[in-house]
N, C-alpha and C. Protein backbone atom coordinates (compact mmCIF):
# COMPACT_ATOMS: atom_id res chain seq x y z
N UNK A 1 0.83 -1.18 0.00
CA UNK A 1 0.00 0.00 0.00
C UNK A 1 0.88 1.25 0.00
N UNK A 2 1.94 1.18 0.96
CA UNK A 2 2.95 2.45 0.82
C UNK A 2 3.62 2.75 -0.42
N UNK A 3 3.99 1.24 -1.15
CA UNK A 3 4.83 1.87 -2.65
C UNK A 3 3.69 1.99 -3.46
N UNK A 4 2.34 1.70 -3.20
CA UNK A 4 1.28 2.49 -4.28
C UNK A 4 0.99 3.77 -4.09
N UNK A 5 1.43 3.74 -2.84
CA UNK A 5 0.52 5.39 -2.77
C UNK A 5 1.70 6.42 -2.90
N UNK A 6 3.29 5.93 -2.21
CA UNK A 6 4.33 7.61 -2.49
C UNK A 6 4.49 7.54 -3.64
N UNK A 7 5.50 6.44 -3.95
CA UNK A 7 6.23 6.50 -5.62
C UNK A 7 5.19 5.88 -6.12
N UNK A 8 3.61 5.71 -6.26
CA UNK A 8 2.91 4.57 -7.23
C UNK A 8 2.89 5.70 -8.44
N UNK A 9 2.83 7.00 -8.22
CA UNK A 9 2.59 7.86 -9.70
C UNK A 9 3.49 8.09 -10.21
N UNK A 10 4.90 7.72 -10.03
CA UNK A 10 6.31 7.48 -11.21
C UNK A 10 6.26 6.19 -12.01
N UNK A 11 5.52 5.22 -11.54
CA UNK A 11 5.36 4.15 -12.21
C UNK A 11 5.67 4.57 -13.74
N UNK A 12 4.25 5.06 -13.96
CA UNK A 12 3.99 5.19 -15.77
C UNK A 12 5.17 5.54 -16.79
N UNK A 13 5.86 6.56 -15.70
CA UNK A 13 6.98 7.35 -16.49
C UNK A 13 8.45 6.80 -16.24
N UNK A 14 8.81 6.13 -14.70
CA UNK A 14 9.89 5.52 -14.79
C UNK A 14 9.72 4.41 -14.74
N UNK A 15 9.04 3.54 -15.16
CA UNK A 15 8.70 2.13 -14.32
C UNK A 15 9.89 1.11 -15.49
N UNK A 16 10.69 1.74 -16.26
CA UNK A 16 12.28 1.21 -17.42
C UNK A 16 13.14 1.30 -16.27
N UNK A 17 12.89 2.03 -15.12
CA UNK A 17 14.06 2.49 -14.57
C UNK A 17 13.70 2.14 -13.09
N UNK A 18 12.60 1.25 -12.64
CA UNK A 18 12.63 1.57 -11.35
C UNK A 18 13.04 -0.09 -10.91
N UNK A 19 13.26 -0.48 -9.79
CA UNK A 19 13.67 -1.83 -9.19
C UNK A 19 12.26 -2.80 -9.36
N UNK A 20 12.39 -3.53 -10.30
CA UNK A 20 11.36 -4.76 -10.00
C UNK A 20 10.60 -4.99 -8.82
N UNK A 21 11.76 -5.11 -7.88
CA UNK A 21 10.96 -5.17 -6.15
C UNK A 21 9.78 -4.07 -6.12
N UNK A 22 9.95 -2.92 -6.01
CA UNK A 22 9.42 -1.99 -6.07
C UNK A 22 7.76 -1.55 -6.71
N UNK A 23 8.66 -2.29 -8.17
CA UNK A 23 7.01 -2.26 -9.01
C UNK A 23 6.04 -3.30 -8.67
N UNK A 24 6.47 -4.72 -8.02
CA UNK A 24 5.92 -5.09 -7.80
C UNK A 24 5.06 -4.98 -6.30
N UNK A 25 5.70 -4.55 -5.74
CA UNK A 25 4.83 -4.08 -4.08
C UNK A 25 4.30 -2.69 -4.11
N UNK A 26 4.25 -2.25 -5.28
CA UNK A 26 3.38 -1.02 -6.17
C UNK A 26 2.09 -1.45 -6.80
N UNK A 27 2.42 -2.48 -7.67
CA UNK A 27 0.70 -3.41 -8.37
C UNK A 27 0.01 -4.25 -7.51
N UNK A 28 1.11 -5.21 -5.99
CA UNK A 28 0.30 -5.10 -4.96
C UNK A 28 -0.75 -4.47 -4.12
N UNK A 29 -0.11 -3.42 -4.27
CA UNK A 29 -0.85 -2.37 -3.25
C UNK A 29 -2.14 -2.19 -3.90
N UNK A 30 -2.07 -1.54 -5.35
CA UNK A 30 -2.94 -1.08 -6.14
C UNK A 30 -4.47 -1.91 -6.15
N UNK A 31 -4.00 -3.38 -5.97
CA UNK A 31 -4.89 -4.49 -6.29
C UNK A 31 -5.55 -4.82 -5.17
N UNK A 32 -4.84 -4.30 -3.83
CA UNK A 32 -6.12 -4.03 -2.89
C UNK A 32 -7.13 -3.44 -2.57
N UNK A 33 -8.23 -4.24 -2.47
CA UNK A 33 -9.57 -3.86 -2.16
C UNK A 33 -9.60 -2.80 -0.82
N UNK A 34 -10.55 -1.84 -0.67
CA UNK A 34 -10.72 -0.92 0.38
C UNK A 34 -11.18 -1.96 1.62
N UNK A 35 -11.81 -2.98 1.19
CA UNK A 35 -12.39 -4.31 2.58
C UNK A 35 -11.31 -4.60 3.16
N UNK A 36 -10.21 -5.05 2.10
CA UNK A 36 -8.66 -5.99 2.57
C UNK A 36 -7.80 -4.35 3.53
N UNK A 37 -7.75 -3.51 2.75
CA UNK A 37 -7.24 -2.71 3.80
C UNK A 37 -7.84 -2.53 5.10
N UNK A 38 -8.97 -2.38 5.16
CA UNK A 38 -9.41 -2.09 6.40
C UNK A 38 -9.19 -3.54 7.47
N UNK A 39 -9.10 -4.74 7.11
CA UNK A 39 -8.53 -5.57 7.58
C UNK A 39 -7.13 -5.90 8.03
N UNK A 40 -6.66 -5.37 7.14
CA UNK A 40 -5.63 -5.37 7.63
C UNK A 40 -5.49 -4.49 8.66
N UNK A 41 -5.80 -3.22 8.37
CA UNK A 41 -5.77 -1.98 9.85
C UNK A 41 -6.31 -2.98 10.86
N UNK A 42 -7.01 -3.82 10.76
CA UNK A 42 -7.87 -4.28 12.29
C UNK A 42 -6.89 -5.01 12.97
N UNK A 43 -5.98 -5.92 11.91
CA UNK A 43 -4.96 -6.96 12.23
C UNK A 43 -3.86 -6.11 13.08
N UNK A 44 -3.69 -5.09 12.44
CA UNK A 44 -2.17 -4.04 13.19
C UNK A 44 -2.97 -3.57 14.23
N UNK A 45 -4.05 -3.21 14.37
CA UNK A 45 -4.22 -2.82 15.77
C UNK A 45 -4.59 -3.55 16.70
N UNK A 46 -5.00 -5.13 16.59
CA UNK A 46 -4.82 -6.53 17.31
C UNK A 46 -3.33 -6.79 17.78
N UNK A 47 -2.16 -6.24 16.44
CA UNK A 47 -0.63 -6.65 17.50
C UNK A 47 -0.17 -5.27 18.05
N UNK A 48 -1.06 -4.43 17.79
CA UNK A 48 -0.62 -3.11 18.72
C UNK A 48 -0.76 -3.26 20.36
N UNK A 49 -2.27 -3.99 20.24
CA UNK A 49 -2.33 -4.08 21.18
C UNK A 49 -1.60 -4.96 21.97
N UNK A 50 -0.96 -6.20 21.46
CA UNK A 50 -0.50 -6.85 22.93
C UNK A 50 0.77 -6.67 22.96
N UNK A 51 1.32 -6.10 21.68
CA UNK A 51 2.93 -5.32 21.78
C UNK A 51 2.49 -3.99 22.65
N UNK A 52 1.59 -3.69 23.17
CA UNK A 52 1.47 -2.34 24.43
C UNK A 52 1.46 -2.99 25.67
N UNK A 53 1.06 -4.38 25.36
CA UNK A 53 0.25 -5.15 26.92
C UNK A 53 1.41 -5.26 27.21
N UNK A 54 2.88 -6.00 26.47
CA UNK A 54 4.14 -6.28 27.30
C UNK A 54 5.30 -4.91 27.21
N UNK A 55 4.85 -3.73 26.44
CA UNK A 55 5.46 -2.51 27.02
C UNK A 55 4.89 -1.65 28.05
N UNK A 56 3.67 -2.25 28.49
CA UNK A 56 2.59 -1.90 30.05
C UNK A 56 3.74 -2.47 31.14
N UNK A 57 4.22 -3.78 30.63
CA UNK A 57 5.12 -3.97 31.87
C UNK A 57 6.91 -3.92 31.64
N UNK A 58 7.29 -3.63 31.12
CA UNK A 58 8.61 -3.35 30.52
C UNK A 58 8.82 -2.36 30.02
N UNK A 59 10.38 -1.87 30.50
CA UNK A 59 10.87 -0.72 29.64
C UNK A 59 10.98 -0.65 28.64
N UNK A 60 11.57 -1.76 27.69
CA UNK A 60 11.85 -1.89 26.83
C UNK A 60 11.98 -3.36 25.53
N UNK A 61 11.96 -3.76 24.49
CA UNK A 61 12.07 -4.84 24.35
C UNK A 61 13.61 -5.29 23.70
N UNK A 62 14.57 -6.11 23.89
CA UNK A 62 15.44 -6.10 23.56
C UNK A 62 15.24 -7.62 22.49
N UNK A 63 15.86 -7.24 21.65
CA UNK A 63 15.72 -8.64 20.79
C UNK A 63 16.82 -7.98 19.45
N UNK A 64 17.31 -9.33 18.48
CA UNK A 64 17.56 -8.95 17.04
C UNK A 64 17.40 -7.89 16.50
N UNK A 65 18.09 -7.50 15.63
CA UNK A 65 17.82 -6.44 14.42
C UNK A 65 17.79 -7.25 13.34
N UNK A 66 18.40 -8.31 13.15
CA UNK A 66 18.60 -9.46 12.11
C UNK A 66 18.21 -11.06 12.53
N UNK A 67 17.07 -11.65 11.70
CA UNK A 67 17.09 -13.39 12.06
C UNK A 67 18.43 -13.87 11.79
N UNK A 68 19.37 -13.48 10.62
CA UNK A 68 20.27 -13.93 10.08
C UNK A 68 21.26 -13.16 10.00
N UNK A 69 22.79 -13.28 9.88
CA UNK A 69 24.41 -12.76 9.66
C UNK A 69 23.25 -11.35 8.37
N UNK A 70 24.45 -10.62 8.51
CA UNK A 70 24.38 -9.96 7.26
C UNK A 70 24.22 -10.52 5.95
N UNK A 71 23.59 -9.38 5.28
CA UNK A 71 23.54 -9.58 4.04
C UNK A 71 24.18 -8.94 3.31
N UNK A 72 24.39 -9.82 1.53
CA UNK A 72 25.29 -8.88 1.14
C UNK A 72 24.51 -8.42 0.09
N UNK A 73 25.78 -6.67 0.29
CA UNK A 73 24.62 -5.08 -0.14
C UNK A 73 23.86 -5.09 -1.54
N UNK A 74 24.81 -5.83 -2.78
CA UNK A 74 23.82 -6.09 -3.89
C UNK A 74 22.90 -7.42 -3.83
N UNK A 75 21.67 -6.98 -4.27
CA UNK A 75 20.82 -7.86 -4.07
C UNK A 75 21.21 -9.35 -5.44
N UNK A 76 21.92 -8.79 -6.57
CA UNK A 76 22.52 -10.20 -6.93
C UNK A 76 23.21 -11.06 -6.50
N UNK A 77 24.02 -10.86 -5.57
CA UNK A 77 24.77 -11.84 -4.94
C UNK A 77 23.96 -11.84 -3.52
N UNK A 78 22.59 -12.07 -3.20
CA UNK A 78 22.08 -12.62 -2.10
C UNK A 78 20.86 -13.83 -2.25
N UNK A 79 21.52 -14.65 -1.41
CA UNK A 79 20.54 -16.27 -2.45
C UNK A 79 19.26 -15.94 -1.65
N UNK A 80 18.65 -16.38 -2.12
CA UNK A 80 17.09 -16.46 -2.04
C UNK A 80 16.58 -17.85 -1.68
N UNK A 81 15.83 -18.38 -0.78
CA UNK A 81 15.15 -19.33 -0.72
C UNK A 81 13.59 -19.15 -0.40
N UNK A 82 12.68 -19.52 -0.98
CA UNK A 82 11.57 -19.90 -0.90
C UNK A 82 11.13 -19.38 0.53
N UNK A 83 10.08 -18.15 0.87
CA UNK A 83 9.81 -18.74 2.16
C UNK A 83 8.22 -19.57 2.34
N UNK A 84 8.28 -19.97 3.59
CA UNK A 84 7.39 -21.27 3.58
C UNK A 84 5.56 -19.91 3.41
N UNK A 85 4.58 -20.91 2.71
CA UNK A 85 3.63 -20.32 2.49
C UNK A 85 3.03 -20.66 4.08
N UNK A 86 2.95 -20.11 5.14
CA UNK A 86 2.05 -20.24 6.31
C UNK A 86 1.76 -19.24 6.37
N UNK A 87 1.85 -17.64 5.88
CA UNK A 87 1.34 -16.94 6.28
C UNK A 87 1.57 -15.67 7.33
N UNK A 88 2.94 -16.43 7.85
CA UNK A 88 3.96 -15.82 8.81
C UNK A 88 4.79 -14.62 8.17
N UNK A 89 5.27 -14.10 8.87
CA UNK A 89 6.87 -13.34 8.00
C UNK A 89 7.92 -14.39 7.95
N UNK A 90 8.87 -14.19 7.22
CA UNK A 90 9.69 -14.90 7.28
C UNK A 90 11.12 -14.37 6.77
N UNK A 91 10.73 -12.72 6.77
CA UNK A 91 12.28 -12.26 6.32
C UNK A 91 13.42 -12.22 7.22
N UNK A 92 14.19 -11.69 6.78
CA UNK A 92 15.61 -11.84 7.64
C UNK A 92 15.45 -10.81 8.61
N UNK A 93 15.10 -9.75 8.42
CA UNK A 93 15.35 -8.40 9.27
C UNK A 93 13.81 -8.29 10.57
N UNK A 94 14.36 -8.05 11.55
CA UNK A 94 13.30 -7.92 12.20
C UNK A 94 12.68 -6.73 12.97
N UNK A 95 12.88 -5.60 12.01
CA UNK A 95 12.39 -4.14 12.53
C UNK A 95 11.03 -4.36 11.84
N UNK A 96 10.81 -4.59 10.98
CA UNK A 96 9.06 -4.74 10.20
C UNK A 96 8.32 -4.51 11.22
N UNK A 97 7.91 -5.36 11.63
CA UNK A 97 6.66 -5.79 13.09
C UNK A 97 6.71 -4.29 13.72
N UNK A 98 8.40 -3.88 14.24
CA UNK A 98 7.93 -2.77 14.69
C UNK A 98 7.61 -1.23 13.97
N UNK A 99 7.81 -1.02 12.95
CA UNK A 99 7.68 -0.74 11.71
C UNK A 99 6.12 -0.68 11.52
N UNK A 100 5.32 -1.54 11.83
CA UNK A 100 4.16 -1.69 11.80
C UNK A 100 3.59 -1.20 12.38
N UNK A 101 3.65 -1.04 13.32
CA UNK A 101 2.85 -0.48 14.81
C UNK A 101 3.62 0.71 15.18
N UNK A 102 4.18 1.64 14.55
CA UNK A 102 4.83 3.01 14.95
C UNK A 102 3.34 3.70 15.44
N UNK A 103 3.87 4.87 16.28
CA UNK A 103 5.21 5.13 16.46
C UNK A 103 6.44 4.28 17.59
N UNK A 104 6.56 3.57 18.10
CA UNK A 104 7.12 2.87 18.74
C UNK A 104 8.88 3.25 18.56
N UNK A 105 9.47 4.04 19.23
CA UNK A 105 10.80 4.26 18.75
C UNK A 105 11.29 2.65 19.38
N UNK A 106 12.09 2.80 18.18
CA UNK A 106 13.39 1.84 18.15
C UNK A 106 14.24 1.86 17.86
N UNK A 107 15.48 1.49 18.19
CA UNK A 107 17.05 1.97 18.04
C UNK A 107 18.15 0.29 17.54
N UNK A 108 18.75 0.55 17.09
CA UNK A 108 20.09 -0.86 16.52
C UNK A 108 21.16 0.02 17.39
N UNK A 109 21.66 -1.75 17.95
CA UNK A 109 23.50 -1.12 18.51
C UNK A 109 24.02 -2.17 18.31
N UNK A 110 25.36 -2.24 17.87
CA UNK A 110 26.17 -3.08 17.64
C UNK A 110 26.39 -3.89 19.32
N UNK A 111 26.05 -5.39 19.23
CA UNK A 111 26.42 -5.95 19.84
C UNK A 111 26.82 -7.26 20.06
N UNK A 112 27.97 -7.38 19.01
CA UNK A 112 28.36 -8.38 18.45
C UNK A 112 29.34 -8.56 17.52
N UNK A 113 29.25 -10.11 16.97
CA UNK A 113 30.03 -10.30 15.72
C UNK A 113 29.62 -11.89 15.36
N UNK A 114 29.41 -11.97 13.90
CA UNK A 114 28.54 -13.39 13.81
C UNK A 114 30.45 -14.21 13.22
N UNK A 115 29.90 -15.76 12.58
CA UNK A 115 31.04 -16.26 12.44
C UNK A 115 31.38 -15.66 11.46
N UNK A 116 31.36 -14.56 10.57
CA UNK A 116 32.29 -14.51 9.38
C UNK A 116 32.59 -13.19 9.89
N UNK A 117 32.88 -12.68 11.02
CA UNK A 117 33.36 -11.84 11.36
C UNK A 117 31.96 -10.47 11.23
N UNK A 118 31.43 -10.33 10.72
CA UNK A 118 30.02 -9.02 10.25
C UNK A 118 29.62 -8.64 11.51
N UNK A 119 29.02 -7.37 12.35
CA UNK A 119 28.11 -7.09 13.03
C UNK A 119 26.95 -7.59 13.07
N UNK A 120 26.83 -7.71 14.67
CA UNK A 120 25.41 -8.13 14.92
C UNK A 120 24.49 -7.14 15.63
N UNK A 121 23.45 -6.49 15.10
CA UNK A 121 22.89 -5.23 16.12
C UNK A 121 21.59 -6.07 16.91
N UNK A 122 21.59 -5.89 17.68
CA UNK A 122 20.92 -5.62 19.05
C UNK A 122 19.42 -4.16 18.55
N UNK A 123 18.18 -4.71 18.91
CA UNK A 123 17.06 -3.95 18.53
C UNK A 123 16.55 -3.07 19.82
N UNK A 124 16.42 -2.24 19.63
CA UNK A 124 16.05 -2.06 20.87
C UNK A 124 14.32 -1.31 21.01
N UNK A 125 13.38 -1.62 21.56
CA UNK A 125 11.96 -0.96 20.75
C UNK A 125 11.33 -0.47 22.28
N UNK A 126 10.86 0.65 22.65
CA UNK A 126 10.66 1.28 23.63
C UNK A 126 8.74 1.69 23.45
N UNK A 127 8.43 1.85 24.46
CA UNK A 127 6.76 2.79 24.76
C UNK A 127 6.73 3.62 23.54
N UNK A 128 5.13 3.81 23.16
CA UNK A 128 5.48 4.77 22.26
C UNK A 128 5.60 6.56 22.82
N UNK A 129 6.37 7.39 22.04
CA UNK A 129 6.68 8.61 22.45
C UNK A 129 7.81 8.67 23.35
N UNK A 130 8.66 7.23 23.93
CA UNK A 130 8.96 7.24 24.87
C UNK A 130 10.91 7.31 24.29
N UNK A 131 11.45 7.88 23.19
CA UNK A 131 12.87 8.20 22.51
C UNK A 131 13.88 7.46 23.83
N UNK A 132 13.26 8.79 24.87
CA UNK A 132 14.67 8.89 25.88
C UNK A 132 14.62 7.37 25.90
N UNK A 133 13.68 6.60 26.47
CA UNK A 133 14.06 5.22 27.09
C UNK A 133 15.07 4.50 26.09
N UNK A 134 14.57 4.28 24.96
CA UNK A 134 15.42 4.01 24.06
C UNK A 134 16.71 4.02 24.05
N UNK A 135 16.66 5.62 23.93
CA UNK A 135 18.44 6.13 23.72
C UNK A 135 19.32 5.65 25.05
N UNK A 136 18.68 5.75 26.61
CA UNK A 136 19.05 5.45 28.06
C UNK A 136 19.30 4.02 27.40
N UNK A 137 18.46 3.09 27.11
CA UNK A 137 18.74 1.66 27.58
C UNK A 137 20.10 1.21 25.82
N UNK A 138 20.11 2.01 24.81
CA UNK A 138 21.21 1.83 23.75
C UNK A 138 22.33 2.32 24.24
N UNK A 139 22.57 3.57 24.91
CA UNK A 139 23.82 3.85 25.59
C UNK A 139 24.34 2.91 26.74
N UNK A 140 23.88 1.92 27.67
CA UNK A 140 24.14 1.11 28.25
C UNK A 140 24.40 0.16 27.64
N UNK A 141 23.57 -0.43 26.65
CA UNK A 141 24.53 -1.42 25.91
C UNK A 141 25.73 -0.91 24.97
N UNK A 142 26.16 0.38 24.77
CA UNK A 142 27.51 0.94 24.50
C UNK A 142 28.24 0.68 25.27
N UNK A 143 28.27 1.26 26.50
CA UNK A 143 28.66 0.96 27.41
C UNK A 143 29.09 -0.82 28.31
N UNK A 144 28.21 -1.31 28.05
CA UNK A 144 28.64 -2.56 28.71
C UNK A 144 29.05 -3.42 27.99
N UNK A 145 29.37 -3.13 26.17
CA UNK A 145 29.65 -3.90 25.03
C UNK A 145 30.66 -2.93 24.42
N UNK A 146 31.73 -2.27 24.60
CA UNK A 146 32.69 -1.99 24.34
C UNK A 146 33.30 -2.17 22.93
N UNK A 147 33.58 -3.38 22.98
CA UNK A 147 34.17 -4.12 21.99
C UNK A 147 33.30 -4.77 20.77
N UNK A 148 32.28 -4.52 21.09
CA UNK A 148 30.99 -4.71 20.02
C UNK A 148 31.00 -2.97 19.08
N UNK A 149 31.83 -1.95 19.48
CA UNK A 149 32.04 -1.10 18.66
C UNK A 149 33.18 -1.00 17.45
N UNK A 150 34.04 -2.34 17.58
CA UNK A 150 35.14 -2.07 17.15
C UNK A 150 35.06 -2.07 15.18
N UNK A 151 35.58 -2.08 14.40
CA UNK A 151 35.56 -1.40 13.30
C UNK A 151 36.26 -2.90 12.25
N UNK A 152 35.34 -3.74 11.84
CA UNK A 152 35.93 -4.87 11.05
C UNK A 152 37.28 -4.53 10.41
N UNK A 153 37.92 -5.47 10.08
CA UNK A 153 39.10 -5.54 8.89
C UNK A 153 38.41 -5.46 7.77
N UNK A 154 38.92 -4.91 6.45
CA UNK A 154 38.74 -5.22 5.31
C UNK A 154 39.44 -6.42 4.70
């Protein structure tokens, strides 16, 4: 729905020039019914709600920024497998969800290193309106992960 509605009116004129990905989560959007959207709104505000019920009792949620190591930056050299049709997400990155339900600030900090040596960030997703907590509980993991700042080899 978002790439139909900002960039959906460059289509006509750049659509020689724009990323496949793109056009296609553009003719997605387009092909939804006003019923399916409003369903969907009902669905995001069903995980709003119980992503509030466990920030009712927590500062903060700490989890992944990534299911998986890095990826690499051109999308030709990144393999692709099938994901399973259940209905689930199943991408690699796991800011979406919160992404979904904004405003919810959330912050990445390096806290890590997977086996091929790459960064691993640390998610960090706070109350909504609530920045400072965020930034308070990412500067402590600066702080207590030091060496999770350090600067790969080439």
């Amino acid at each position: 729905m978002f790439t139909a509605t900002y960039p959906g009116h460059l289509v006509e004129e750049f659509r020689d020039r724009m990323d496949p990905d793109v056009l296609k989560l553009s003719e997605l959007g387009n092909s939804l019914s006003a019923v399916h959207v409003k369903k969907l709104e009902l669905e995001r505000t069903a995980l709003w709600r119980r992503l509030a019920a466990v920030l009712g009792r927590f500062d903060a949620i700490l989890c992944p920024t990534m299911a998986a190591g890095a990826l690499p930056a051109a999308k030709r050299d990144r393999r692709s497998e099938p994901a399973p049709d259940d209905g689930r997400y199943h991408a690699a990155d796991m800011t979406a969800p919160f992404n979904l339900v904004a405003p919810c600030p959330a912050l990445s900090v390096p806290c890590g290193w997977d086996a091929d040596g790459l960064p691993v960030g640390l998610q960090i997703v706070g109350p909504r309106w609530r920045e400072d907590v965020v930034l308070r509980v990412g500067r402590a993991v600066e702080v207590a992960l030091p060496e999770a700042r350090r600067r790969p080899s080439l």
